[in-house]
Protein backbone atom coordinates (compact mmCIF):
# COMPACT_ATOMS: atom_id res chain seq x y z
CA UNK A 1 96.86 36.16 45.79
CA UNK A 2 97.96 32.71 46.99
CA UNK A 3 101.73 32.09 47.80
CA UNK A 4 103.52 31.16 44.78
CA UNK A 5 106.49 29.46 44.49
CA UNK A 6 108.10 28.25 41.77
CA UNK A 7 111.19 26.18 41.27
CA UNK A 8 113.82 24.69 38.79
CA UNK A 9 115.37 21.20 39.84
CA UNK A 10 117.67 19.27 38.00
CA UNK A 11 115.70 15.83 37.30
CA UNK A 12 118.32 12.68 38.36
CA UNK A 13 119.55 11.07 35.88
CA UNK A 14 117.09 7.73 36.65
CA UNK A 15 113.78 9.60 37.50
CA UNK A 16 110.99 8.13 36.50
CA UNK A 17 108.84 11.50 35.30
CA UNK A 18 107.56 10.69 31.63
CA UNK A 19 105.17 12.48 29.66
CA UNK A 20 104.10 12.22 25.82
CA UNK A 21 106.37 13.43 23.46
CA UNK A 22 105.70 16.75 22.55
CA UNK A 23 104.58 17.40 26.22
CA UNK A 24 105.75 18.63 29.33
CA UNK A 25 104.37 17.56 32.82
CA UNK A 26 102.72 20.19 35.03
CA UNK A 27 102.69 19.29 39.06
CA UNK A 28 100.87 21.29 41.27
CA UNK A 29 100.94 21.66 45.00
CA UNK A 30 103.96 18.42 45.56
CA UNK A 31 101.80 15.86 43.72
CA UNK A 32 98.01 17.08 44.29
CA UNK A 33 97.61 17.64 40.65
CA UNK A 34 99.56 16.59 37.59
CA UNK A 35 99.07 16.69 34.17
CA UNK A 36 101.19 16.88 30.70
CA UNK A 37 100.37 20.05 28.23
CA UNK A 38 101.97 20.96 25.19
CA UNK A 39 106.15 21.67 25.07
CA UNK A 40 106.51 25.31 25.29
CA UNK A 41 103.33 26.51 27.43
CA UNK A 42 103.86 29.19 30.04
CA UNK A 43 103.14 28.99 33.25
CA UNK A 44 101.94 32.40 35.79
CA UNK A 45 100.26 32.57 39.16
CA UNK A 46 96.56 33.85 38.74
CA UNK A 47 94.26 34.49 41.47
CA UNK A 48 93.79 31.21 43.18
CA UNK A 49 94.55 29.49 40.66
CA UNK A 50 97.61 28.35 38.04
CA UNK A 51 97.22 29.84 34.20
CA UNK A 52 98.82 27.70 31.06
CA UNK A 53 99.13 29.74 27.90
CA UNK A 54 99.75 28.55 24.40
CA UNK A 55 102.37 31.45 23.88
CA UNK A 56 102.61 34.89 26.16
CA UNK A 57 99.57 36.87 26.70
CA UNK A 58 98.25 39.09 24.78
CA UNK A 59 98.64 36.55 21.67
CA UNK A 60 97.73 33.87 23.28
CA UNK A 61 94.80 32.03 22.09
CA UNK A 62 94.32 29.69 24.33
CA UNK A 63 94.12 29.87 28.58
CA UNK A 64 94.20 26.50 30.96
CA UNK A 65 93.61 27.47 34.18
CA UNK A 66 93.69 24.91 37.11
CA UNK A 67 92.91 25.32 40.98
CA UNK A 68 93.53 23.07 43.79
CA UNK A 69 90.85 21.94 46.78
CA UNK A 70 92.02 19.94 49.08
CA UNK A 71 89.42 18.61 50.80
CA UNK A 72 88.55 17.79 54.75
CA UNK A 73 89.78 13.62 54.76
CA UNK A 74 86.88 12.98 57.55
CA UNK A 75 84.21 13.62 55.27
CA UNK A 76 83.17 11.05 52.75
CA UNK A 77 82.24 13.18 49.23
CA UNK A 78 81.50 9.63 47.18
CA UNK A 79 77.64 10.71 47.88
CA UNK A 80 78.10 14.23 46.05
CA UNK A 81 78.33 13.23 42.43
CA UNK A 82 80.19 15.60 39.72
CA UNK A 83 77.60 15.54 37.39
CA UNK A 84 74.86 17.52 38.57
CA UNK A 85 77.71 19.70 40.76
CA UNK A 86 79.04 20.41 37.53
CA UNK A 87 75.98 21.20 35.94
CA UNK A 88 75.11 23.73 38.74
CA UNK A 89 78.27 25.54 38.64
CA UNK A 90 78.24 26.39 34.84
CA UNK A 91 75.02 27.40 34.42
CA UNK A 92 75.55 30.94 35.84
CA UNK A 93 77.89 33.62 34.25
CA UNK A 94 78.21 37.13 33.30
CA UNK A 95 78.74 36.44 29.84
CA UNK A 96 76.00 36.26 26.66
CA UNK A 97 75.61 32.51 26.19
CA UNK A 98 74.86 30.33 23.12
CA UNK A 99 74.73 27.06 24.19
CA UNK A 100 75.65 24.23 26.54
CA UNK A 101 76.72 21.16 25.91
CA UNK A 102 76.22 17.72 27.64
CA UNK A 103 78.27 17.06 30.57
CA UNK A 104 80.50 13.90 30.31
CA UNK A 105 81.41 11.55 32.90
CA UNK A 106 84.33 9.24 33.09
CA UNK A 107 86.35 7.48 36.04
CA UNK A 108 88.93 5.91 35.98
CA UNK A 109 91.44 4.53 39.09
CA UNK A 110 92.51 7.36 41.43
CA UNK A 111 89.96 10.03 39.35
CA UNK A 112 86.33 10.82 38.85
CA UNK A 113 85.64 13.50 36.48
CA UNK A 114 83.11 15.56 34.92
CA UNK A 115 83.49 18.15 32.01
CA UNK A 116 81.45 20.35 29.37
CA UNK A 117 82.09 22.75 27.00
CA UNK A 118 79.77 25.97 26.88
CA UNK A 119 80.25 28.35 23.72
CA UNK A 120 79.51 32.48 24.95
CA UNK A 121 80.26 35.85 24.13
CA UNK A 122 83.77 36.65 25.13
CA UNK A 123 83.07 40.13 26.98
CA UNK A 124 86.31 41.51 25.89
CA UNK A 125 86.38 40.88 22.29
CA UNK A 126 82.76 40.72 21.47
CA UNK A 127 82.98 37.42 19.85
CA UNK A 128 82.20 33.77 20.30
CA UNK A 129 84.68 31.82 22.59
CA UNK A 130 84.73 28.43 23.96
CA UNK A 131 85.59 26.80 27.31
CA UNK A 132 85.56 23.78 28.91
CA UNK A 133 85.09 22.84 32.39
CA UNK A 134 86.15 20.37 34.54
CA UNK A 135 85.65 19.09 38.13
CA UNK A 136 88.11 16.10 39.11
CA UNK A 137 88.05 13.99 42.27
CA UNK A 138 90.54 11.50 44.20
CA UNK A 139 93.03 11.01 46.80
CA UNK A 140 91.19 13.97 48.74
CA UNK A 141 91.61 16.50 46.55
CA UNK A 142 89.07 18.53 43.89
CA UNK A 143 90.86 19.67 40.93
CA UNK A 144 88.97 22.24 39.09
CA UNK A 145 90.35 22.54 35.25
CA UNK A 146 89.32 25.13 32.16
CA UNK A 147 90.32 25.65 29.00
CA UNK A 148 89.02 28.46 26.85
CA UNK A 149 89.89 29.00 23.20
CA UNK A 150 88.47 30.30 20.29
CA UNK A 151 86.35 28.70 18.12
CA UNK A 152 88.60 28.40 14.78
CA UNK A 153 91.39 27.02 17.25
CA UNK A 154 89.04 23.73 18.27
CA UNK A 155 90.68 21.54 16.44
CA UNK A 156 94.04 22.33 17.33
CA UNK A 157 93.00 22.30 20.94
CA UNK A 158 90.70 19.03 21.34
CA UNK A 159 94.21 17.40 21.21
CA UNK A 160 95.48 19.22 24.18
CA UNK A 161 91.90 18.86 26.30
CA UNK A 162 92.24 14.98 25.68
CA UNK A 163 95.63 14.97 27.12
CA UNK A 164 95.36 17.16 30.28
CA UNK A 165 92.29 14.75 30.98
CA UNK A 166 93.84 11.00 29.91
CA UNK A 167 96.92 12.40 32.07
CA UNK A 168 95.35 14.04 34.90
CA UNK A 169 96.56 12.50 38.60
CA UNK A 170 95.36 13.58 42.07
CA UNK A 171 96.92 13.10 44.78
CA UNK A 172 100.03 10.96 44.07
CA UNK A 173 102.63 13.10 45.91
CA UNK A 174 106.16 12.57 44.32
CA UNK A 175 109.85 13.06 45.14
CA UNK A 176 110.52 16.27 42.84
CA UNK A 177 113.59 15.40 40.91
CA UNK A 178 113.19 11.58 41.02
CA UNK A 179 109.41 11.02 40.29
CA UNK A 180 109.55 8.26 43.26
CA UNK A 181 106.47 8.14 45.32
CA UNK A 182 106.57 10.05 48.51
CA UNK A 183 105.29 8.07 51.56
């Protein structure tokens, strides 16, 4: 398992850190990756990557797991687009699968993702599930972002997908308790 470290720091009084309300901001690795979910989600190390619950496992009902590439800066990766790369790495799996859908593109300063969601058999509770899948590119760094839920629990969720992805930053490290740029 990756080294894990996590920290409380009291913010100064004038940071700048500001997420919507109803959200708290998630920062991974100083600055790599940041992103707002819901108040209230939990946070736990999983195996090379970071897991976001709705509420403690085993009742949770929905998982947003995020992992960190950071990639070699002498290499120029503009010629590799997310698309197809995307489209490769979801089409495998273990699990029984319905159906695929379309993957969506969008960039935006600082970010180039691609996403899709693919509905399958969950293997443990032999029932449909949902995820979603993301691959996310700037500043040198791949994130690689999914969120799985049930399908009764979409509409409570799309909310929460749409924010992790309109907030999403790579690779602007910050001063922890001041939000200031780090140079």
């Amino acid at each position: 398992m990756a080294k894990w470290d996590k920290q409380r720091l009291k913010l100064a009084k004038d940071h700048s850190w500001r997420a919507k309300p109803g959200y708290q901001i998630v920062v991974l690795d100083r600055g790599a990756v940041r992103f707002d979910v819901p108040q209230g989600w939990g946070i736990a190390p999983g195996e090379g990557s970071i897991k976001l619950r709705d509420r403690p496992s085993p009742d949770d009902r929905c998982l947003l797991e995020v992992s960190v590439i950071h990639l070699p800066p002498e290499i120029d990766w503009s010629g590799l687009p997310l698309g197809p790369l995307l489209e490769e790495v979801t089409k495998g799996g273990k699990e029984e699968i319905f159906g695929r859908g379309p993957v969506s593109i969008a960039e935006r300063p600082g970010v180039e993702l691609a996403w899709r969601e693919t509905r399958y058999v969950d293997p443990g509770e032999h029932r449909e599930a949902r995820s979603r899948s993301c691959l996310a590119r700037g500043a040198g760094v791949y994130a690689v972002i999914t969120m799985s839920f049930w399908p009764e629990d979409a509409a409570e969720f799309e909310p929460v997908w749409k924010e992790v992805l309109r907030s999403l930053r790579l690779g602007e490290y910050r001063e922890a308790t001041t939000g200031r740029p780090v140079r």
